[in-house]
Each structure stands twice: as C-alpha cells, then as structure tokens.
PDB file of N, CA and C in Angstrom:
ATOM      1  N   UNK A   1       0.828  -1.201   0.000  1.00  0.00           N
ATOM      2  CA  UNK A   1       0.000   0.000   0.000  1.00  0.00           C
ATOM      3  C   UNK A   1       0.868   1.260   0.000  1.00  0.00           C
ATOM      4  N   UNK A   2       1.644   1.361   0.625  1.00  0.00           N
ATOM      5  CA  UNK A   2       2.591   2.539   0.943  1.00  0.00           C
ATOM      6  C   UNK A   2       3.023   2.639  -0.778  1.00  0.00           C
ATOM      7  N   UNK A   3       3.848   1.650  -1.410  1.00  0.00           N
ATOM      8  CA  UNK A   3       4.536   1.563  -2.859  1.00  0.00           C
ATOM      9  C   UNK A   3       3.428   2.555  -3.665  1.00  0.00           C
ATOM     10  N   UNK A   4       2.153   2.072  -3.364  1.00  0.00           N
ATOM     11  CA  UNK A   4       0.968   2.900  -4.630  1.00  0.00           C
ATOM     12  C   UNK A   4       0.812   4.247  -4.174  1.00  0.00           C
ATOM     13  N   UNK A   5       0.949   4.869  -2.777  1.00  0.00           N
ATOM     14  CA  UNK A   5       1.104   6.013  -2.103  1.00  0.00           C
ATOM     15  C   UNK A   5       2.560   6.618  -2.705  1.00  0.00           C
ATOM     16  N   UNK A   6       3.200   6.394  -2.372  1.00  0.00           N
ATOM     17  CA  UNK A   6       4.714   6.627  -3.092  1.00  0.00           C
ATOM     18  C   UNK A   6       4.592   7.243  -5.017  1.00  0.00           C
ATOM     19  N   UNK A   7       3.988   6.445  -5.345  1.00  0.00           N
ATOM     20  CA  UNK A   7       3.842   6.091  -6.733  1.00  0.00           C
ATOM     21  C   UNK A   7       3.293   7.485  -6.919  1.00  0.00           C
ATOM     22  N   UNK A   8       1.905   7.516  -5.973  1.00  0.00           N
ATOM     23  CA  UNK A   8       1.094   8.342  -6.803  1.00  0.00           C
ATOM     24  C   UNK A   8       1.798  10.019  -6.064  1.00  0.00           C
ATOM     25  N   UNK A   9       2.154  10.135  -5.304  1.00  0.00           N
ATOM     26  CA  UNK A   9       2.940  11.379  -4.311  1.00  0.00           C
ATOM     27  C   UNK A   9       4.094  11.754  -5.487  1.00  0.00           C
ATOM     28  N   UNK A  10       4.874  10.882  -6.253  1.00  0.00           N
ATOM     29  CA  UNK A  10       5.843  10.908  -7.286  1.00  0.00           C
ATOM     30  C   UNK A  10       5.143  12.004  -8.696  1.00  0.00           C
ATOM     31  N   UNK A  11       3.759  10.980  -9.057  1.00  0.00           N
ATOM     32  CA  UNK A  11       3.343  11.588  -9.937  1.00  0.00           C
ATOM     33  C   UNK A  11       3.121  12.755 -10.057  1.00  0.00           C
ATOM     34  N   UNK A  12       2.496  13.331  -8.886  1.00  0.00           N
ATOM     35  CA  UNK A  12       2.001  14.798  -8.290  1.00  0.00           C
ATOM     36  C   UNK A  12       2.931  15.847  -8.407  1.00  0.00           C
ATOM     37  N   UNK A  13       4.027  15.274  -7.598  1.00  0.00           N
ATOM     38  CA  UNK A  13       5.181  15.803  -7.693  1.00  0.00           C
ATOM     39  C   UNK A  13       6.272  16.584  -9.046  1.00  0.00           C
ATOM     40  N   UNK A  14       5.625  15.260 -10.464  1.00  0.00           N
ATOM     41  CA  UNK A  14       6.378  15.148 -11.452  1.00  0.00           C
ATOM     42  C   UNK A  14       5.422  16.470 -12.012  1.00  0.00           C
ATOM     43  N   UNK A  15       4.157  16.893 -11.978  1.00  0.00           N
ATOM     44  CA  UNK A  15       3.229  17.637 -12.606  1.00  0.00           C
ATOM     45  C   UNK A  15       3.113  18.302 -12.005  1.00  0.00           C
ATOM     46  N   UNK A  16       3.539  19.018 -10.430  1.00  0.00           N
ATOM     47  CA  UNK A  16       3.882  19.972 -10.210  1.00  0.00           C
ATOM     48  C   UNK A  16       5.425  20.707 -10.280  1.00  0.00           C
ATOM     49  N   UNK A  17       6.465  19.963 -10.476  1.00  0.00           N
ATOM     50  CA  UNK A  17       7.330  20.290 -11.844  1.00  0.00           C
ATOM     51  C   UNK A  17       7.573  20.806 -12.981  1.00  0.00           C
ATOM     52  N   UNK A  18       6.868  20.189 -13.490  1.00  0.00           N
ATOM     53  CA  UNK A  18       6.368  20.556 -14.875  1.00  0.00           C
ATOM     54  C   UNK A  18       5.711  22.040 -15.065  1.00  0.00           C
ATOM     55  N   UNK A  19       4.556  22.181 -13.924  1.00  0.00           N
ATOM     56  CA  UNK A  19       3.590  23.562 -14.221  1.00  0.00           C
ATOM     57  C   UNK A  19       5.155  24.719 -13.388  1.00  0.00           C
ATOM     58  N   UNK A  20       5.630  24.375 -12.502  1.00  0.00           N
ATOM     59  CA  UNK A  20       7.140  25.384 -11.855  1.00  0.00           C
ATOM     60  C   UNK A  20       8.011  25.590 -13.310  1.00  0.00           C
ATOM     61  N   UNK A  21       8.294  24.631 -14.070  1.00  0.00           N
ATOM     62  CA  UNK A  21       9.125  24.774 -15.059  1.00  0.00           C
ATOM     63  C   UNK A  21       8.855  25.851 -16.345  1.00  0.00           C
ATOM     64  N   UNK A  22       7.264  25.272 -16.428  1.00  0.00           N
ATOM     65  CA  UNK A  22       5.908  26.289 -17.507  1.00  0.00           C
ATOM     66  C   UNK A  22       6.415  27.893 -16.919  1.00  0.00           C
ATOM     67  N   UNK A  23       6.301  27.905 -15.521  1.00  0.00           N
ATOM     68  CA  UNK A  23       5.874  29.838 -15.215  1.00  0.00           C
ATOM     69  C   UNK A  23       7.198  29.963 -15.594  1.00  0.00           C
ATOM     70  N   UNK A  24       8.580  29.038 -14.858  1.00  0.00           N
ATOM     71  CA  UNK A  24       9.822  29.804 -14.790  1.00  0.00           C
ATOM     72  C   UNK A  24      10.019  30.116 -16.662  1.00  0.00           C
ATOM     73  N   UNK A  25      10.402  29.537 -17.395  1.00  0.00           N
ATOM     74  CA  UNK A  25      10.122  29.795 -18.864  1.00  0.00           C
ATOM     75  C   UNK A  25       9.489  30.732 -19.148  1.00  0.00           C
ATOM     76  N   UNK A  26       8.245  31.246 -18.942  1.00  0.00           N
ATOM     77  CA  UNK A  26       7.191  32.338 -18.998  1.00  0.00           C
ATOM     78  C   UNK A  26       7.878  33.305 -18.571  1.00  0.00           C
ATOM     79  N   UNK A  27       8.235  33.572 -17.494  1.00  0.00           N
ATOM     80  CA  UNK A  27       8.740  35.012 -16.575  1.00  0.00           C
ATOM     81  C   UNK A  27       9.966  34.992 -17.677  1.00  0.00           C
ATOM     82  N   UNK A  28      11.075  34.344 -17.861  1.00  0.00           N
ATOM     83  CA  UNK A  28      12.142  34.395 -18.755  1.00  0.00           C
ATOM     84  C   UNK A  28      12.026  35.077 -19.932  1.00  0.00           C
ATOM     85  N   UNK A  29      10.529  34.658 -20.438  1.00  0.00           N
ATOM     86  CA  UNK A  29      10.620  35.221 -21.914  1.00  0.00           C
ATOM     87  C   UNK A  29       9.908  36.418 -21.745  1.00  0.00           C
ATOM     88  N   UNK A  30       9.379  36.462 -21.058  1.00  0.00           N
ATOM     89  CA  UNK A  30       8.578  37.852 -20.384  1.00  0.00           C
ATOM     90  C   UNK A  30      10.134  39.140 -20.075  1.00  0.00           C
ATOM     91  N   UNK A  31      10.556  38.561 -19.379  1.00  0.00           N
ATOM     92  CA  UNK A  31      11.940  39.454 -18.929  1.00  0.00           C
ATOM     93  C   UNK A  31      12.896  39.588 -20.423  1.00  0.00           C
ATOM     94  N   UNK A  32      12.784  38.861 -21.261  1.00  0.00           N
ATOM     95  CA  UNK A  32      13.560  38.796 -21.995  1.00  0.00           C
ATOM     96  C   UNK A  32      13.049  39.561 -23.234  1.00  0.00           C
ATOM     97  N   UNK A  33      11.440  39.925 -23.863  1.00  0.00           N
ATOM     98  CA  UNK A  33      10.484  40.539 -24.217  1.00  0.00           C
ATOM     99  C   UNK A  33      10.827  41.855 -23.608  1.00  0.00           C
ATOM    100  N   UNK A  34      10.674  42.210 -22.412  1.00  0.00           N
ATOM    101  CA  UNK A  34      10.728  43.658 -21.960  1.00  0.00           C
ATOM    102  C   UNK A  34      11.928  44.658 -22.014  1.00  0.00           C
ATOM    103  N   UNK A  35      12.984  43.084 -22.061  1.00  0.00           N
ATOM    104  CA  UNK A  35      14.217  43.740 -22.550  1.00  0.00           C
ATOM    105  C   UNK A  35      14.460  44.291 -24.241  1.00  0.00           C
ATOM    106  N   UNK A  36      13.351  43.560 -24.826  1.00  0.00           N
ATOM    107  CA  UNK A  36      13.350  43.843 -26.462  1.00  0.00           C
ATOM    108  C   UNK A  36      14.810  42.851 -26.978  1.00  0.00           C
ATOM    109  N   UNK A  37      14.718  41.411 -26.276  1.00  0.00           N
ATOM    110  CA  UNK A  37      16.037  40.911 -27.569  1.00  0.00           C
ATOM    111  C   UNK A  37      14.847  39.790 -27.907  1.00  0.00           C
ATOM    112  N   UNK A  38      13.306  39.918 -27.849  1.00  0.00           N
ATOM    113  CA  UNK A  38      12.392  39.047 -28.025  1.00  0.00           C
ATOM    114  C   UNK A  38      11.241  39.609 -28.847  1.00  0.00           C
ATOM    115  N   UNK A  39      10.875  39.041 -29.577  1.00  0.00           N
ATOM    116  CA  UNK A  39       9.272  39.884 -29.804  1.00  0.00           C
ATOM    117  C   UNK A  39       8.157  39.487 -28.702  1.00  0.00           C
ATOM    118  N   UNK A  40       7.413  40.641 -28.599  1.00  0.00           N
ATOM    119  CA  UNK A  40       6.582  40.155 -27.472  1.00  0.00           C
ATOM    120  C   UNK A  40       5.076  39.470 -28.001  1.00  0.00           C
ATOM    121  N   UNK A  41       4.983  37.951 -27.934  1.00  0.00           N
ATOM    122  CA  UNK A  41       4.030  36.987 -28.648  1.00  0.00           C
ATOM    123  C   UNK A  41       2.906  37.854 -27.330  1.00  0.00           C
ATOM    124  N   UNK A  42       1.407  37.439 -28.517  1.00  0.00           N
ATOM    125  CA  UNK A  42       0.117  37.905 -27.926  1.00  0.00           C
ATOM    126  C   UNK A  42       0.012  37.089 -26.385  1.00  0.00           C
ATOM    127  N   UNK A  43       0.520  35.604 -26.694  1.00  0.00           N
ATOM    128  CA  UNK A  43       0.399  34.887 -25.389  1.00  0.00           C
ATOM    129  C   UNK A  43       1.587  35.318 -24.102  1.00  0.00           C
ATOM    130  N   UNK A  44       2.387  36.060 -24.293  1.00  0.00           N
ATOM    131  CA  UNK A  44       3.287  36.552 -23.464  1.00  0.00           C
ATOM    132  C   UNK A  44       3.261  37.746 -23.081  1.00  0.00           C
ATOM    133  N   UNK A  45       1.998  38.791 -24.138  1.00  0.00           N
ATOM    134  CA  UNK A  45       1.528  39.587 -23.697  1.00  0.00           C
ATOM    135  C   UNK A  45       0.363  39.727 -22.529  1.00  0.00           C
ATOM    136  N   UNK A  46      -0.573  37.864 -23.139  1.00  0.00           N
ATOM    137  CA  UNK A  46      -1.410  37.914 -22.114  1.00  0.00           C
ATOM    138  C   UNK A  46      -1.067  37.650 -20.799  1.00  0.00           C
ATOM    139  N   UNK A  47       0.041  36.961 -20.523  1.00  0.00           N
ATOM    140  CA  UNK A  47       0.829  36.309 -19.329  1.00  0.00           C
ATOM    141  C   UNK A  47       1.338  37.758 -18.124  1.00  0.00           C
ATOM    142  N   UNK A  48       1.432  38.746 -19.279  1.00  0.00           N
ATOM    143  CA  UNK A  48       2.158  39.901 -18.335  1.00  0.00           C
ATOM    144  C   UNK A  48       1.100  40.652 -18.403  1.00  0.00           C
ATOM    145  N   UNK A  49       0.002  40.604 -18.960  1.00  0.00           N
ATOM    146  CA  UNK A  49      -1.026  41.416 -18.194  1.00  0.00           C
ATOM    147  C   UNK A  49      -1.865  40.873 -16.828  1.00  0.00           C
ATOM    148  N   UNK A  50      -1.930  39.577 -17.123  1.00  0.00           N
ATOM    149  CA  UNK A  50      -2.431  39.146 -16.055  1.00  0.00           C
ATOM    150  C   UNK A  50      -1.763  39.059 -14.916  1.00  0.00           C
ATOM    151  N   UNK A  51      -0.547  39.240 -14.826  1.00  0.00           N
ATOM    152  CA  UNK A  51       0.586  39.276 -13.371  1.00  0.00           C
ATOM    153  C   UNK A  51       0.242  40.763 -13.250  1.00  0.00           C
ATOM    154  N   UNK A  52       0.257  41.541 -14.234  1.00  0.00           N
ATOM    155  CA  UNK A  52       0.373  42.956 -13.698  1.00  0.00           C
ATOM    156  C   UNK A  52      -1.234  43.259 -13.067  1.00  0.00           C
ATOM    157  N   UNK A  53      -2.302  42.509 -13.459  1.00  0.00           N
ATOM    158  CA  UNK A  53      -3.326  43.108 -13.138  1.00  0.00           C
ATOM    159  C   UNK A  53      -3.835  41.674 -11.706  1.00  0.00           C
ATOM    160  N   UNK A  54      -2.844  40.728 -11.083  1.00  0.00           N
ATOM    161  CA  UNK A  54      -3.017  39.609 -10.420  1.00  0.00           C
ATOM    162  C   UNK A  54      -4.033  38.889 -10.860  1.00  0.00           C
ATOM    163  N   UNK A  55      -3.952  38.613 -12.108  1.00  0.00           N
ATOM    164  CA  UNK A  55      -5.194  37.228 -12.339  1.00  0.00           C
ATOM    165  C   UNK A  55      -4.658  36.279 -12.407  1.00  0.00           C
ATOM    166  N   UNK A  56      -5.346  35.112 -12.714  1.00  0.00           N
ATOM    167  CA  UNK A  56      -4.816  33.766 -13.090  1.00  0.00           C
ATOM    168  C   UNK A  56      -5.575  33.674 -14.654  1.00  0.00           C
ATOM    169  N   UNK A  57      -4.387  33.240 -15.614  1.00  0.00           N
ATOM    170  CA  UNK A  57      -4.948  32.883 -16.961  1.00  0.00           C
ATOM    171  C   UNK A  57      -5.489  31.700 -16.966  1.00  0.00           C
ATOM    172  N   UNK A  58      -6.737  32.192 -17.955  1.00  0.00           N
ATOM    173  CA  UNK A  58      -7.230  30.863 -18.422  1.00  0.00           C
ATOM    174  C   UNK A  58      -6.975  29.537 -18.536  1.00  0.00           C
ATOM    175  N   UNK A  59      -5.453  29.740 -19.331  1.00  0.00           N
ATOM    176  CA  UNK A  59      -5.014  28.029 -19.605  1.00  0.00           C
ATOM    177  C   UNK A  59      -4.197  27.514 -18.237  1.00  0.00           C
ATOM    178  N   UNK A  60      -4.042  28.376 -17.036  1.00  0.00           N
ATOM    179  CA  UNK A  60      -3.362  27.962 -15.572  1.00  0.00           C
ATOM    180  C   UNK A  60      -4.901  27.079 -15.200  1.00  0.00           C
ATOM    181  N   UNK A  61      -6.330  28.097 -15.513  1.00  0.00           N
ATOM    182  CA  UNK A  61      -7.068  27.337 -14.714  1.00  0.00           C
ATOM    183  C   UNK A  61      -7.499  26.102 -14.955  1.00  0.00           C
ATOM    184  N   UNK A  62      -7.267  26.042 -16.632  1.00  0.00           N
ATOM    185  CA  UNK A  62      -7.880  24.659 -17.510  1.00  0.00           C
ATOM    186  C   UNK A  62      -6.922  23.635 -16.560  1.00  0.00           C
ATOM    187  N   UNK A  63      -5.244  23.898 -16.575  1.00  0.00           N
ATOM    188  CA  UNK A  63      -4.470  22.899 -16.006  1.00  0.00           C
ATOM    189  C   UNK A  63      -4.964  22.465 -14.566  1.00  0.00           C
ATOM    190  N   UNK A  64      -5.694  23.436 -13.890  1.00  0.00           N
ATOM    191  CA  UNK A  64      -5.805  23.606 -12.553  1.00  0.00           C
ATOM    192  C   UNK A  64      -7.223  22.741 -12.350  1.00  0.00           C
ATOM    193  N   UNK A  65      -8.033  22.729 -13.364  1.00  0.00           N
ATOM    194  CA  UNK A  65      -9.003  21.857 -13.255  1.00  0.00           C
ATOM    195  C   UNK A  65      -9.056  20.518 -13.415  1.00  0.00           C
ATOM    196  N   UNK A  66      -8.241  20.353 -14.621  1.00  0.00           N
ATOM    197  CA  UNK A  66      -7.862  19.083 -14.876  1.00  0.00           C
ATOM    198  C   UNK A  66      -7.008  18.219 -13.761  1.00  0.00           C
ATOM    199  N   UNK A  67      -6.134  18.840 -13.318  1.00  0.00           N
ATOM    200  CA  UNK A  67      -5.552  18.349 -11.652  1.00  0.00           C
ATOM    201  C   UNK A  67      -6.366  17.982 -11.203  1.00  0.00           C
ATOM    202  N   UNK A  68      -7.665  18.760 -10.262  1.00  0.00           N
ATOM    203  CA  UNK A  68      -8.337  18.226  -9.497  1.00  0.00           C
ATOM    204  C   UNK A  68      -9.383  17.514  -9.766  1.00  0.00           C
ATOM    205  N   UNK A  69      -9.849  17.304 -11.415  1.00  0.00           N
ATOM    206  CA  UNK A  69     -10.323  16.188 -11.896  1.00  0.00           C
ATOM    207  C   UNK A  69      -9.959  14.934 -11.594  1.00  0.00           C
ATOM    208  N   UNK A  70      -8.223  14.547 -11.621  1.00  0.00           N
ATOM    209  CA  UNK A  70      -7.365  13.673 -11.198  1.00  0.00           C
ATOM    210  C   UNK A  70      -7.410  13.434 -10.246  1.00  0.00           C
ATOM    211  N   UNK A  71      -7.718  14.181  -9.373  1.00  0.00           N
ATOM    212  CA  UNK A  71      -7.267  13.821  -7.801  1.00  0.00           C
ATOM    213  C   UNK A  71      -8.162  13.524  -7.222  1.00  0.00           C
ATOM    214  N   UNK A  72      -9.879  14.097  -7.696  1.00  0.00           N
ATOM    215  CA  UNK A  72     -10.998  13.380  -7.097  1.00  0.00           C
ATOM    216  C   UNK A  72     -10.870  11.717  -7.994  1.00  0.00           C
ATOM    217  N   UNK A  73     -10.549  11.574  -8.955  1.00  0.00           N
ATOM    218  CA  UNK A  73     -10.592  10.026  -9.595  1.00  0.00           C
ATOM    219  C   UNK A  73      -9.722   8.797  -8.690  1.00  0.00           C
ATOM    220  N   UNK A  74      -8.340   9.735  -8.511  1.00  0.00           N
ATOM    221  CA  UNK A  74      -7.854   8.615  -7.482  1.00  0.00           C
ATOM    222  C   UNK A  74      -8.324   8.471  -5.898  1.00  0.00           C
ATOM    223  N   UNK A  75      -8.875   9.681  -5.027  1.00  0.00           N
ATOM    224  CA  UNK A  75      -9.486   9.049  -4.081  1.00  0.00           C
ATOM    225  C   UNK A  75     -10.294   8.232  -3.768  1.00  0.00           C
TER     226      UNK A  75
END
C-alpha cells in the first residue's frame, strides 16, 4: 500500500514540476520581451497582463481543473 502512495505522491510531484518549469520559462521570456532581444508573442503579452493586473490565466485554470479532476478520480 505505501509503494501505490509513493507512486502516486511521485506523480504529483512530477506535474507539479512541470507547471514550476511552464511559469519559470514564462517570466524568462517575459523578462527577456521587456528587454526587447524578443518579440513580445500575444500569449506573453497575455501572461504579463495578467501578473500585472493579479489574475490567473485561463489556460493555468484549464491545467488547474484538470488536476483536481485527477485527484478526485484517485481518491
């Protein structure tokens, strides 16, 4: 029992990784955009409006739903 606890604590882990890796990339090209050695894409425009105005974007919440889709399936 513990091994499938393990297992699934791993997985969680691996996909909250993944979404840390998504923002750090984002802020990068965002910083790197404001510096102008980037063009600034509409989706990196939407990314820095929504930090500047504290929202959460759309496609954070789609990911954010789909998580807890997952997580009610395995309890």
């Amino acid at each position: 029992m513990q091994s499938a606890l393990l297992t699934v604590a791993r997985q969680e882990v691996d996909r909250f990784n993944r979404l840390l890796q998504t923002i750090l990339a984002s802020l990068r090209s965002i910083t790197r955009a404001l510096a102008g050695e980037i063009v600034m894409t509409d989706s990196l425009e939407q990314t820095f409006n929504a930090i500047l105005l504290q929202k959460v974007l759309p496609s954070l919440l789609r990911w954010l739903c789909d998580f807890f889709v997952k997580q009610r399936a395995i309890a």
